[in-house]
N, C-alpha and C. Protein backbone atom coordinates (compact mmCIF):
# COMPACT_ATOMS: atom_id res chain seq x y z
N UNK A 1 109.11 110.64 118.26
CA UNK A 1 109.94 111.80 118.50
C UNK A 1 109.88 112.73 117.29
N UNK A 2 110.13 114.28 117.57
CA UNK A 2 110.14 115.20 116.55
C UNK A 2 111.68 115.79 116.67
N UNK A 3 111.86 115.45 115.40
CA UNK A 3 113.20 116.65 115.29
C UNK A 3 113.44 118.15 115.01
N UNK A 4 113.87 118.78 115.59
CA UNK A 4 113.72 120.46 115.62
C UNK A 4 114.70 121.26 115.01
N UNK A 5 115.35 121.84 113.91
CA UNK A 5 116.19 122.82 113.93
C UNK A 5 116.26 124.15 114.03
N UNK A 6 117.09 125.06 114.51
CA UNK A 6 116.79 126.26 114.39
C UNK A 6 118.09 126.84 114.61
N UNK A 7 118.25 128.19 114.23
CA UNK A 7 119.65 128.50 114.23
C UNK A 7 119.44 129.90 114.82
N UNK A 8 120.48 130.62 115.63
CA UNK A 8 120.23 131.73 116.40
C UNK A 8 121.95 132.90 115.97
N UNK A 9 121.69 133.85 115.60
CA UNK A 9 122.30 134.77 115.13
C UNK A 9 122.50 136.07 115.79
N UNK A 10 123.74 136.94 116.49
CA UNK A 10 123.32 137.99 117.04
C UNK A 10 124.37 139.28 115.96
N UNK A 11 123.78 140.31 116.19
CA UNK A 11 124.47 141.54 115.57
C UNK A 11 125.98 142.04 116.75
N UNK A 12 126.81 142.23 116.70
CA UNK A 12 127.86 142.37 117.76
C UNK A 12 128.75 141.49 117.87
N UNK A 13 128.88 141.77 119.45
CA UNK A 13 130.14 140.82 119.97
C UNK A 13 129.42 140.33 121.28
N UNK A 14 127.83 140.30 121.22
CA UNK A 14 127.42 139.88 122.73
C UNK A 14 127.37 138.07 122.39
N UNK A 15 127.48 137.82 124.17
CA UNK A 15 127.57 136.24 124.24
C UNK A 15 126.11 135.85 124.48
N UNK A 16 125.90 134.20 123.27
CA UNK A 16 124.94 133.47 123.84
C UNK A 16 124.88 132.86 124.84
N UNK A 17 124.74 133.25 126.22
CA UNK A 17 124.89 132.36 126.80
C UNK A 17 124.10 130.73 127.35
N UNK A 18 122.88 130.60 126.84
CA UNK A 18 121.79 129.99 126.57
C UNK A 18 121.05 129.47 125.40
N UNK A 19 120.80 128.53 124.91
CA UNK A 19 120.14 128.67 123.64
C UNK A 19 119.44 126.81 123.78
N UNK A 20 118.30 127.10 123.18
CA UNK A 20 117.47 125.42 122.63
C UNK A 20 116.12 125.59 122.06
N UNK A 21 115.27 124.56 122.88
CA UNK A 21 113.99 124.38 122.59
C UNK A 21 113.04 124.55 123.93
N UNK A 22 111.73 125.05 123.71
CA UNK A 22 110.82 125.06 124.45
C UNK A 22 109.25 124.47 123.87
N UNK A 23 108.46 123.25 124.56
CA UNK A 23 107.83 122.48 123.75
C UNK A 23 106.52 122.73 124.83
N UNK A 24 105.17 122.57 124.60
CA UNK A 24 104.24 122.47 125.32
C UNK A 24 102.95 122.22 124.54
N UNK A 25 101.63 121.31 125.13
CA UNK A 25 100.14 121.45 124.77
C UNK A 25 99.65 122.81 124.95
N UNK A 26 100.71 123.58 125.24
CA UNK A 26 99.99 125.38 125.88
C UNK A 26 100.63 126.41 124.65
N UNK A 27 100.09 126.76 124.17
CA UNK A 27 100.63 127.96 123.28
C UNK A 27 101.83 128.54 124.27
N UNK A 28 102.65 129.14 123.31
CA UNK A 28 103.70 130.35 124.11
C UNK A 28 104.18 129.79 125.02
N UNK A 29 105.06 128.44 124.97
CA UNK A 29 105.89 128.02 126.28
C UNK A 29 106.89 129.10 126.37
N UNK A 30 107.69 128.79 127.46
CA UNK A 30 108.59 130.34 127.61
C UNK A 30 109.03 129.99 129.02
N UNK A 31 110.15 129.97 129.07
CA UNK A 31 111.40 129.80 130.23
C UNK A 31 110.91 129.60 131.69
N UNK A 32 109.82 130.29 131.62
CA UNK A 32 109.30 130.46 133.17
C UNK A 32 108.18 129.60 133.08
N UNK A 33 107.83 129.02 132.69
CA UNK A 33 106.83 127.68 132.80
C UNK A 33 106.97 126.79 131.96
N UNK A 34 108.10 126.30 131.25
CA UNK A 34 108.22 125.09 130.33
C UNK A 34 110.07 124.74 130.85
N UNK A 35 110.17 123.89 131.32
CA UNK A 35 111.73 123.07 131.13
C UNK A 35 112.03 122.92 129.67
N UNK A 36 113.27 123.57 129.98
CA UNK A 36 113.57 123.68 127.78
C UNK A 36 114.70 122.88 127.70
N UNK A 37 115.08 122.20 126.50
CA UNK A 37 116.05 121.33 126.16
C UNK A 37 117.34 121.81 125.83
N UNK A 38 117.89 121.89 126.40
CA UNK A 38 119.04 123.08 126.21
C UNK A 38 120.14 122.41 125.13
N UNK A 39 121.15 123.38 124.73
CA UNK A 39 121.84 122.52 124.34
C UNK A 39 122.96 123.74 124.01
N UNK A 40 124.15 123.51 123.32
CA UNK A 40 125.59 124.25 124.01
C UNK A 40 125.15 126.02 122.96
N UNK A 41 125.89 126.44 124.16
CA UNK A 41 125.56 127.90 124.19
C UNK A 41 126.49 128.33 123.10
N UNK A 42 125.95 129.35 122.41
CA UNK A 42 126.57 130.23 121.25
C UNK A 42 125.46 130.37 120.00
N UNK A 43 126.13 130.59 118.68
CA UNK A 43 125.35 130.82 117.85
C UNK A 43 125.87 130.05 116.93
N UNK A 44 124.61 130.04 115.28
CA UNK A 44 124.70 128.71 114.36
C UNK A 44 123.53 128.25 114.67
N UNK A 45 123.53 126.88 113.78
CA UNK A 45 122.36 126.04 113.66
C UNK A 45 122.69 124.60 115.01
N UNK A 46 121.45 124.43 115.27
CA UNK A 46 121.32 123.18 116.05
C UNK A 46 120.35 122.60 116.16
N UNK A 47 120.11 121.26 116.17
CA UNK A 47 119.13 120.44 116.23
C UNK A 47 118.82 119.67 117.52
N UNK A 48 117.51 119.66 117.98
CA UNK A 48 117.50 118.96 118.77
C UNK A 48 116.03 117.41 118.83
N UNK A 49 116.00 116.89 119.39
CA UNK A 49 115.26 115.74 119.00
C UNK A 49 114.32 115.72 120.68
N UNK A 50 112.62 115.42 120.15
CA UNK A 50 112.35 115.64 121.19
C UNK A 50 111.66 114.43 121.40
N UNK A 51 111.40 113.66 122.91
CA UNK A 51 111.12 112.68 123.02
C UNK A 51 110.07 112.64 123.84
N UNK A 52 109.33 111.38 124.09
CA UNK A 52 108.23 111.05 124.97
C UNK A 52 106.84 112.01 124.82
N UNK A 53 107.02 111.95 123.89
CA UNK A 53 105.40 112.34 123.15
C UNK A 53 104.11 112.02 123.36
N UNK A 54 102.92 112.50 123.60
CA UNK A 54 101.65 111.72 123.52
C UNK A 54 101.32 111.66 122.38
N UNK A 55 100.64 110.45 121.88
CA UNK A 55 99.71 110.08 120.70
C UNK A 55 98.67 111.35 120.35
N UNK A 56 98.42 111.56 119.16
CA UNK A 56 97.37 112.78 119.05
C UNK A 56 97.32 113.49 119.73
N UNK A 57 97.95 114.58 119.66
CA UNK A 57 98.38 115.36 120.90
C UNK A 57 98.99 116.72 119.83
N UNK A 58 98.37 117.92 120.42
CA UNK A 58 98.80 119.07 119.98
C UNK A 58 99.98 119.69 120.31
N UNK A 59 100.74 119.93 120.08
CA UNK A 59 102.39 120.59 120.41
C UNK A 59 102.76 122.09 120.04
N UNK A 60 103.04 122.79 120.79
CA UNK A 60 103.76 123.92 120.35
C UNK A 60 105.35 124.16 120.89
N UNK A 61 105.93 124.34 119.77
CA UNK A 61 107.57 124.47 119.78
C UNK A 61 108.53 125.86 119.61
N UNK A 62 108.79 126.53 119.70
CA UNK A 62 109.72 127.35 119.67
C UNK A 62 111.23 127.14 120.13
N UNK A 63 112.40 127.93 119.60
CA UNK A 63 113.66 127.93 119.92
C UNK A 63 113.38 129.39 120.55
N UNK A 64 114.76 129.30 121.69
CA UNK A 64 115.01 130.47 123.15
C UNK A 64 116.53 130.42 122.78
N UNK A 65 116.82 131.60 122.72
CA UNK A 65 118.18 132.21 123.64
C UNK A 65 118.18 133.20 124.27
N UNK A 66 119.28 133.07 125.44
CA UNK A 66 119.81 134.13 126.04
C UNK A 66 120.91 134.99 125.34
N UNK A 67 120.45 136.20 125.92
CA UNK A 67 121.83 136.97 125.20
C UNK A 67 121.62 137.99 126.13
N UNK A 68 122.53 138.21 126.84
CA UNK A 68 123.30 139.19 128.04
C UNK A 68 121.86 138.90 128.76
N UNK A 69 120.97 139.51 129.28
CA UNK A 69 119.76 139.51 130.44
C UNK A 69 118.54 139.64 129.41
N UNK A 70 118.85 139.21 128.22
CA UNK A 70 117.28 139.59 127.01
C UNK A 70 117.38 137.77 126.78
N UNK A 71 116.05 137.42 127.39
CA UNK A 71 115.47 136.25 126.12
C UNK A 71 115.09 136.19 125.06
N UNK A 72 115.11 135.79 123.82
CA UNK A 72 114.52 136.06 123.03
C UNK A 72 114.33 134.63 122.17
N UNK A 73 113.00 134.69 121.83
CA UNK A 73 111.82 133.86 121.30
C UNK A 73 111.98 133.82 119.54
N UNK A 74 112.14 132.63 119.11
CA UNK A 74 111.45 132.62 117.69
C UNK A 74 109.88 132.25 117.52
N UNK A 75 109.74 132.26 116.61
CA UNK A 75 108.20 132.54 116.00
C UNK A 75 107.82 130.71 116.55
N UNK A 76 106.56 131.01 117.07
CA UNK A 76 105.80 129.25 117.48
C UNK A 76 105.84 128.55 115.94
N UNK A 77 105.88 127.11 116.16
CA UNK A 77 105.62 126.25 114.84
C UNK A 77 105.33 125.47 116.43
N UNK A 78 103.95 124.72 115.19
CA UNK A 78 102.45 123.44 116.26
C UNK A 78 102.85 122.80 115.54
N UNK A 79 102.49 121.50 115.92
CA UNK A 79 102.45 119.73 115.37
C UNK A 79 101.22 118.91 116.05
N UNK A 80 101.05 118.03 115.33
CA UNK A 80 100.23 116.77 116.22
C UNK A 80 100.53 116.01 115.53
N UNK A 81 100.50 115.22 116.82
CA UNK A 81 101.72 114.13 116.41
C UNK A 81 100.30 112.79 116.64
N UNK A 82 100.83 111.85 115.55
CA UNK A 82 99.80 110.64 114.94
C UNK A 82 99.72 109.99 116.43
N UNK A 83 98.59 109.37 115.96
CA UNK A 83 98.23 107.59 116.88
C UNK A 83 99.09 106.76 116.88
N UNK A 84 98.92 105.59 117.18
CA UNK A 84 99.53 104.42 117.29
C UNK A 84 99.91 104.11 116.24
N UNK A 85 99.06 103.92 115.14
CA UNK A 85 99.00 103.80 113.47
C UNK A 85 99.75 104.70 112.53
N UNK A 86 100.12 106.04 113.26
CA UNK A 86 101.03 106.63 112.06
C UNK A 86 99.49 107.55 111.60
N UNK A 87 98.32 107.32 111.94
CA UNK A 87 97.48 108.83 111.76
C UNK A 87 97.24 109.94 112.39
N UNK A 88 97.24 111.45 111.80
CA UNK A 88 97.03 112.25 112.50
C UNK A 88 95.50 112.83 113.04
N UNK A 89 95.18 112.86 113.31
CA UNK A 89 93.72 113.50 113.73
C UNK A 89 93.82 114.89 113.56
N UNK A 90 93.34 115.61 112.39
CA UNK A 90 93.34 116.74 112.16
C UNK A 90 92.52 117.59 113.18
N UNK A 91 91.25 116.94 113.59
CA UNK A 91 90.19 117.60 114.03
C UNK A 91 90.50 117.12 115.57
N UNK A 92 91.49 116.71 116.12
CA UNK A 92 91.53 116.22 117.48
C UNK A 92 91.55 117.73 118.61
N UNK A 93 92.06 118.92 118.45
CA UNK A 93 91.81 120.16 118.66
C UNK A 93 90.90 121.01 118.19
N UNK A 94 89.94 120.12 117.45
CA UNK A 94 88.80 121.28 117.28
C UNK A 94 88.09 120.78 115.49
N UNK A 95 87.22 120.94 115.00
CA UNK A 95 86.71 120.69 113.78
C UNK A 95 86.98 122.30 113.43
N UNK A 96 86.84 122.06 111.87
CA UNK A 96 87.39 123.04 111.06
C UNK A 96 86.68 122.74 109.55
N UNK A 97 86.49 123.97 108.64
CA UNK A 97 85.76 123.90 107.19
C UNK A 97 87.58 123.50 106.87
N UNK A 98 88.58 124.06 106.85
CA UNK A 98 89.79 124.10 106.18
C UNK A 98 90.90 123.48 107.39
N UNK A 99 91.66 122.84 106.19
CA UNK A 99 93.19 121.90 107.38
C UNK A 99 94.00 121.80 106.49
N UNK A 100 95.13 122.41 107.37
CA UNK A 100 96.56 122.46 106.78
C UNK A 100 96.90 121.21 107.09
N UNK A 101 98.16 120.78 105.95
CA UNK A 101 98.78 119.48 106.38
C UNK A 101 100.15 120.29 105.68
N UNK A 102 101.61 119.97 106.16
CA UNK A 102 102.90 119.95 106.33
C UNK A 102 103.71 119.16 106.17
N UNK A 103 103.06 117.61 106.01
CA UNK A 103 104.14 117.01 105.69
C UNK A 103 103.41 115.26 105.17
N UNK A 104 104.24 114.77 104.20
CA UNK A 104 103.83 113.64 103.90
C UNK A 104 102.82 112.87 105.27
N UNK A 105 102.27 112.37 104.92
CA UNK A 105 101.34 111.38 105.99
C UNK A 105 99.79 110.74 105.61
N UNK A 106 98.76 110.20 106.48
CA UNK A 106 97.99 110.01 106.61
C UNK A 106 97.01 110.66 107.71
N UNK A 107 96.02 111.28 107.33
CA UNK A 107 95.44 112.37 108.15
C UNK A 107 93.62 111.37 108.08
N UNK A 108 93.25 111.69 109.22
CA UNK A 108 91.74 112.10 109.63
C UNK A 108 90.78 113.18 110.01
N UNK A 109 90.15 113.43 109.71
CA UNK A 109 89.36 114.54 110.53
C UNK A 109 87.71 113.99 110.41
N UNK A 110 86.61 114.46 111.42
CA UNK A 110 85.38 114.35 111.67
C UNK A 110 84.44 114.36 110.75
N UNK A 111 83.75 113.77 110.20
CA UNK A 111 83.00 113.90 109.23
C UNK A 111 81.76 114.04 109.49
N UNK A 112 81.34 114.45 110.71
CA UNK A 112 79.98 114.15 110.93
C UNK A 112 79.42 115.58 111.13
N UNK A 113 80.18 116.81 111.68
CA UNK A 113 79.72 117.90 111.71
C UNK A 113 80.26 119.27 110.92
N UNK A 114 79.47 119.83 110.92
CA UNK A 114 79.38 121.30 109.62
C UNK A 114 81.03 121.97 110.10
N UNK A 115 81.95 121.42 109.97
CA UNK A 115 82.82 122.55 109.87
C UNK A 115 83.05 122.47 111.47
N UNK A 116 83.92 124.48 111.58
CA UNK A 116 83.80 124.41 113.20
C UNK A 116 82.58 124.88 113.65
N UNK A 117 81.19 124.26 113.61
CA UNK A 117 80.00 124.61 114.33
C UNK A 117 79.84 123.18 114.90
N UNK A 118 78.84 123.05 115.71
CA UNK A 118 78.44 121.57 116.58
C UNK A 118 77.61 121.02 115.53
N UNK A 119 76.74 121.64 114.93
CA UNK A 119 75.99 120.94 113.54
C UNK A 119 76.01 120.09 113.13
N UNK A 120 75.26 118.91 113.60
CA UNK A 120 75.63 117.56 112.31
C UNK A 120 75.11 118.06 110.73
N UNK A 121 75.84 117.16 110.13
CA UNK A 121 76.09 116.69 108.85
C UNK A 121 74.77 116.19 108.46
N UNK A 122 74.02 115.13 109.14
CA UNK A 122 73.72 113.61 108.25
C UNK A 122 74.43 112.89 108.59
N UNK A 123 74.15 111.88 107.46
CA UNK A 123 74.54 110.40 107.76
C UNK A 123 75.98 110.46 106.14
N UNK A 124 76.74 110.82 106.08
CA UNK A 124 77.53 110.67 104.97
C UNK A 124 78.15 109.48 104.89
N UNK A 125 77.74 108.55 103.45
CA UNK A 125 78.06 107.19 103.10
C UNK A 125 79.28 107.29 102.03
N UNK A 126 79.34 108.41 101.58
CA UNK A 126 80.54 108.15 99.99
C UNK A 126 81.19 109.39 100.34
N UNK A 127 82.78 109.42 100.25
CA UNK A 127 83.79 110.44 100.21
C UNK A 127 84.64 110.98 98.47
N UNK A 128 84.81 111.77 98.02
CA UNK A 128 85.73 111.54 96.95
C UNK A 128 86.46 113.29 97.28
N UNK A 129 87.62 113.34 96.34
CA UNK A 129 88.17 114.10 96.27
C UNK A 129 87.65 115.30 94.66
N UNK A 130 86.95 116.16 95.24
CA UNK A 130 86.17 117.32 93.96
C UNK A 130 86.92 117.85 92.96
N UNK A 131 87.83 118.38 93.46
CA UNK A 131 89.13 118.98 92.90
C UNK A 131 90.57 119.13 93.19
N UNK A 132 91.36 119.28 92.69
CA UNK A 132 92.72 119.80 93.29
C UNK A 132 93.49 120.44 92.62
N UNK A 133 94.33 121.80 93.24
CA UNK A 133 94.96 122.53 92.33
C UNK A 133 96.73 122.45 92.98
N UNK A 134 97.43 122.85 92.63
CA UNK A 134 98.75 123.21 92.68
C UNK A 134 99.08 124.74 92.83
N UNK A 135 99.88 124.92 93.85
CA UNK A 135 100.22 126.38 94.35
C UNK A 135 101.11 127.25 93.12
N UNK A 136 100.80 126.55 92.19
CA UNK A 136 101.84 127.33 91.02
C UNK A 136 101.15 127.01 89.56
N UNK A 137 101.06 127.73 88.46
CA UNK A 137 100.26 127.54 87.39
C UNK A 137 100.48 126.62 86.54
N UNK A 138 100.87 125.49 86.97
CA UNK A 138 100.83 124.47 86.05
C UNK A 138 99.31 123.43 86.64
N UNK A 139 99.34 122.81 85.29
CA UNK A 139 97.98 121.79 85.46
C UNK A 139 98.83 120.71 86.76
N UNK A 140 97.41 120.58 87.14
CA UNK A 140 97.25 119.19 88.29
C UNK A 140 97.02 118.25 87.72
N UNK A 141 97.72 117.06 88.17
CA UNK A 141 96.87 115.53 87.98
C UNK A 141 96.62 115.01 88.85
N UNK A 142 95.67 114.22 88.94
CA UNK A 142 95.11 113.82 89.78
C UNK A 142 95.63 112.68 90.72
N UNK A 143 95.93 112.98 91.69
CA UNK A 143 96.51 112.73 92.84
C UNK A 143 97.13 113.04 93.37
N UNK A 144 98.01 114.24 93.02
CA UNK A 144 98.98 114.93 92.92
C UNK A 144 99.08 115.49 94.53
N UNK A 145 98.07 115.81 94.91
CA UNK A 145 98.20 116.28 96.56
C UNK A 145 97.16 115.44 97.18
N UNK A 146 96.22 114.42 97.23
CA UNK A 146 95.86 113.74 98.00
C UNK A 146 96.03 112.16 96.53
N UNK A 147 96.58 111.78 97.33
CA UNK A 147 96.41 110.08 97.05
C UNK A 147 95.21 109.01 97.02
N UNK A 148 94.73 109.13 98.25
CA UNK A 148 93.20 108.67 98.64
C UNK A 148 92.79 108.99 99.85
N UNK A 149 91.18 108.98 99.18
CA UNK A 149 90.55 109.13 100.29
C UNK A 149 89.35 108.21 100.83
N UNK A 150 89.05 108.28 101.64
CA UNK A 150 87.55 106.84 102.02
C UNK A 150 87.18 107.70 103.98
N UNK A 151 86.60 107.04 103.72
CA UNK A 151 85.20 107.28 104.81
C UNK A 151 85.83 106.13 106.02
N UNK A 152 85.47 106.42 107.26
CA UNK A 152 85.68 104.96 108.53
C UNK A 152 85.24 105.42 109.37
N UNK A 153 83.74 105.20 110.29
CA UNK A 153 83.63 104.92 111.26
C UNK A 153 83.22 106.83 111.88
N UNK A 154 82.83 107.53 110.40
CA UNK A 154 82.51 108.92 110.84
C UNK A 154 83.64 110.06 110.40
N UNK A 155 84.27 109.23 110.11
CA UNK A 155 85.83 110.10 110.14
C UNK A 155 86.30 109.67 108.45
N UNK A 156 86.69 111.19 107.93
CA UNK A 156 86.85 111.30 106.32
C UNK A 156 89.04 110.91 106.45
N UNK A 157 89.42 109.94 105.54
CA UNK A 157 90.68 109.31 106.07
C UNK A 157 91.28 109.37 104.51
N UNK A 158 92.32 110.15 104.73
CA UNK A 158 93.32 110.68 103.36
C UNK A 158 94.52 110.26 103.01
N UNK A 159 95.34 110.29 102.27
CA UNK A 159 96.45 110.24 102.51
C UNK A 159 97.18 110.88 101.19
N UNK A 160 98.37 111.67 101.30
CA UNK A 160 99.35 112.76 100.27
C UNK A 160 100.29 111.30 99.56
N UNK A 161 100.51 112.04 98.47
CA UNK A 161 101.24 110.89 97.98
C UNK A 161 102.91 111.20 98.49
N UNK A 162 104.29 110.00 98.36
CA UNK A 162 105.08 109.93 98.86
C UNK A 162 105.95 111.31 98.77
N UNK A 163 105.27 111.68 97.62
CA UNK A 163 106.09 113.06 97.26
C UNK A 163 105.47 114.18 97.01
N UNK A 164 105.18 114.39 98.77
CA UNK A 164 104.10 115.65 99.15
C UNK A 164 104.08 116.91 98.13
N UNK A 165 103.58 117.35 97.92
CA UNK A 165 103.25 118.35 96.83
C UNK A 165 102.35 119.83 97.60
N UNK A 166 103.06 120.79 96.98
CA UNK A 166 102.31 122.15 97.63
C UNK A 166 100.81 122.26 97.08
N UNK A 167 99.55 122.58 97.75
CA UNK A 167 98.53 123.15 96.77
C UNK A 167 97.28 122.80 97.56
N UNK A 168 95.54 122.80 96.88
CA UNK A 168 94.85 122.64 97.58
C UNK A 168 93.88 121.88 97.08
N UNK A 169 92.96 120.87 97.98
CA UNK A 169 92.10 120.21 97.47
C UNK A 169 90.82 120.25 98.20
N UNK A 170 89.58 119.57 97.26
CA UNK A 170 88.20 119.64 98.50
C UNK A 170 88.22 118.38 98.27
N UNK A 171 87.68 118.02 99.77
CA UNK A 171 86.87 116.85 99.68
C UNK A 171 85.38 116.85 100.02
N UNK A 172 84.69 116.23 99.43
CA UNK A 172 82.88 116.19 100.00
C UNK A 172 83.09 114.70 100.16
N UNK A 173 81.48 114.36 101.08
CA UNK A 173 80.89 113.63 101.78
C UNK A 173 79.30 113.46 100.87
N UNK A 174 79.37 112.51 100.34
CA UNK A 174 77.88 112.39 99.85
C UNK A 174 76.95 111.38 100.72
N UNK A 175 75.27 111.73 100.55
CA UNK A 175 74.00 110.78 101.90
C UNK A 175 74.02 109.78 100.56
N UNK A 176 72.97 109.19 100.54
CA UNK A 176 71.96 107.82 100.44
C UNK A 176 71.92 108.47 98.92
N UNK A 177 71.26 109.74 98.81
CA UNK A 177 71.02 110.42 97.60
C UNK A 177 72.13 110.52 97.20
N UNK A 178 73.24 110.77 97.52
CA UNK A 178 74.53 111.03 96.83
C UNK A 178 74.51 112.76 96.47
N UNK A 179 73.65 113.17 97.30
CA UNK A 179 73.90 114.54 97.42
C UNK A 179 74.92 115.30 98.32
N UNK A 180 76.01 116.36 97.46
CA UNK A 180 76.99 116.45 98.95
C UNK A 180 76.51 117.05 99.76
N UNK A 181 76.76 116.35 100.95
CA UNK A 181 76.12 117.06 102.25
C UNK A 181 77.24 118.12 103.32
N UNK A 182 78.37 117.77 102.94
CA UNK A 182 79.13 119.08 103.50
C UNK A 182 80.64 118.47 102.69
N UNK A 183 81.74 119.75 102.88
CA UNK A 183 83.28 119.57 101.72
C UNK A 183 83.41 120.14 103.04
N UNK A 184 85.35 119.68 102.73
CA UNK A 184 86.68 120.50 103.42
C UNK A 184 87.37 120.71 102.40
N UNK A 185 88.16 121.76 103.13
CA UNK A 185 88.88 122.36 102.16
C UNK A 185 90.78 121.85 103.14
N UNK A 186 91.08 121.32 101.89
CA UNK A 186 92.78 121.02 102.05
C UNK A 186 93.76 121.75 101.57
N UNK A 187 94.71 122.36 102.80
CA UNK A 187 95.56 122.97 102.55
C UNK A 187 97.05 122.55 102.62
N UNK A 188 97.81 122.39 101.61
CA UNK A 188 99.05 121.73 101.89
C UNK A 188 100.87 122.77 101.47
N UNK A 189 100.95 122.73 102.31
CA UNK A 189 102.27 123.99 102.33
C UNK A 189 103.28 123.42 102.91
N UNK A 190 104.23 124.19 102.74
CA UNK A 190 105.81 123.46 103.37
C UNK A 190 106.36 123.91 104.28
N UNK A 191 104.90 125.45 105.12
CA UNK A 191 105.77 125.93 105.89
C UNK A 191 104.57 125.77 106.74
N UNK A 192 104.59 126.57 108.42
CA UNK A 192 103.72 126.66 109.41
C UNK A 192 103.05 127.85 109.03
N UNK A 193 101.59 128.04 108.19
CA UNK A 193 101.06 129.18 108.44
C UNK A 193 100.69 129.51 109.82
N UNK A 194 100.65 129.37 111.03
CA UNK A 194 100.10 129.64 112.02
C UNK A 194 101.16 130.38 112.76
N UNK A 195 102.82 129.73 112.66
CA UNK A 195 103.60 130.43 112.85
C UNK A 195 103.87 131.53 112.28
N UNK A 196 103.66 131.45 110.69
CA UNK A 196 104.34 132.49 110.27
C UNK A 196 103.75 134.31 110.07
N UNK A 197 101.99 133.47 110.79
CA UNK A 197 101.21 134.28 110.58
C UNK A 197 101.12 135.91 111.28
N UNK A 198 100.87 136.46 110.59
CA UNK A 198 100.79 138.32 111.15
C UNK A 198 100.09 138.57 112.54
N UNK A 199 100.56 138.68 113.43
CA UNK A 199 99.71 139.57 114.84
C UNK A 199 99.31 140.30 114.40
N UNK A 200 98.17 140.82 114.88
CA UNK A 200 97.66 142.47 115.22
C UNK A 200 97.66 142.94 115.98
N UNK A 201 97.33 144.03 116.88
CA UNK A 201 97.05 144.42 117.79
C UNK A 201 95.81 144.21 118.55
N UNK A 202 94.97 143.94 118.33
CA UNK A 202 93.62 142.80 118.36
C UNK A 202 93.80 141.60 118.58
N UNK A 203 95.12 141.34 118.61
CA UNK A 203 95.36 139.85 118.87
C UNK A 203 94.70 139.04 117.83
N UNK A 204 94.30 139.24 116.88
CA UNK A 204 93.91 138.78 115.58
C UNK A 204 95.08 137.72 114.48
């Protein structure tokens, strides 16, 4: 289960009459095609807890209220939610050169192809962590945003230490030669860039 808060605020004297969560594998759930979790009408903070989850599984969440005949939407925040084991599959929606992570855990992603192209890699036998910096100008030590890392079965397998830390790291994949044959780039923040991110008009 994921726990959700969000708090809903109006300018006036109009009534909430509606207010919760809306959850889906579909971007942009929204009243008219998602059953939302309701919960008591007005304004303030509220939490709600969401249940019956799939394993590795992409999520998009937003909070809804009503107010007089206007719905209105907060900004999407995504999740994927781990395996059986408590890992997430970063790359389970798609391979990527760069991956955000949000919150303490143990993450995987694909090691076998270039990024988001279909491209294999090679055969990559050795993983290590290249560098890592901190989102603020003080020196890094080492471990500071990834803990460890190792190789399994194709798939590059990490883990943040207990006391997740903002900032960014690479990891490479070295062959036989120990030449790197492809890096990711790790991104670790405390908020949803995807939510918080700028529209365009381009839909960009």
């Amino acid at each position: 289960s994921v726990s959700v808060t969000a708090s809903v605020s109006v300018d006036g004297h109009m009534d909430v009459s509606r207010r919760g969560l809306l959850y889906s594998t579909s971007a942009h759930p929204d009243l008219e095609n998602t059953t939302p979790i309701e919960c008591a009408a007005g304004v303030g903070d509220f939490t709600e807890e969401i249940t019956g989850l799939s394993a590795s599984t992409k999520y998009y969440v937003r909070a809804f209220a009503v107010v007089g005949s206007e719905v209105i939407y907060s900004n999407e925040r995504s999740f994927i939610t781990p395996d059986a084991n408590g890992v997430v599959n970063l790359s389970s929606a798609g391979t990527a050169n760069s991956y955000v992570i949000t919150n303490v855990g143990t993450y995987i992603f694909d090691a076998t192809v270039k990024g988001n192209s279909n491209e294999t890699i090679g055969t990559p036998t050795t993983v290590e962590v290249v560098w890592e910096t901190l989102n603020i100008s003080d020196s890094v030590t080492e471990g500071a945003v990834i803990s460890s890392v190792s190789l399994e079965d194709g798939f590059v397998k990490f883990s943040t230490p207990d006391n997740f830390t903002e900032g960014n790291a690479l990891i490479a994949v070295r062959d036989v030669t120990e030449s790197i044959i492809w890096s990711w780039h790790i991104w670790a923040v405390k908020f949803d860039p995807e939510g918080d991110a700028q529209i365009y008009q381009s839909g960009a």
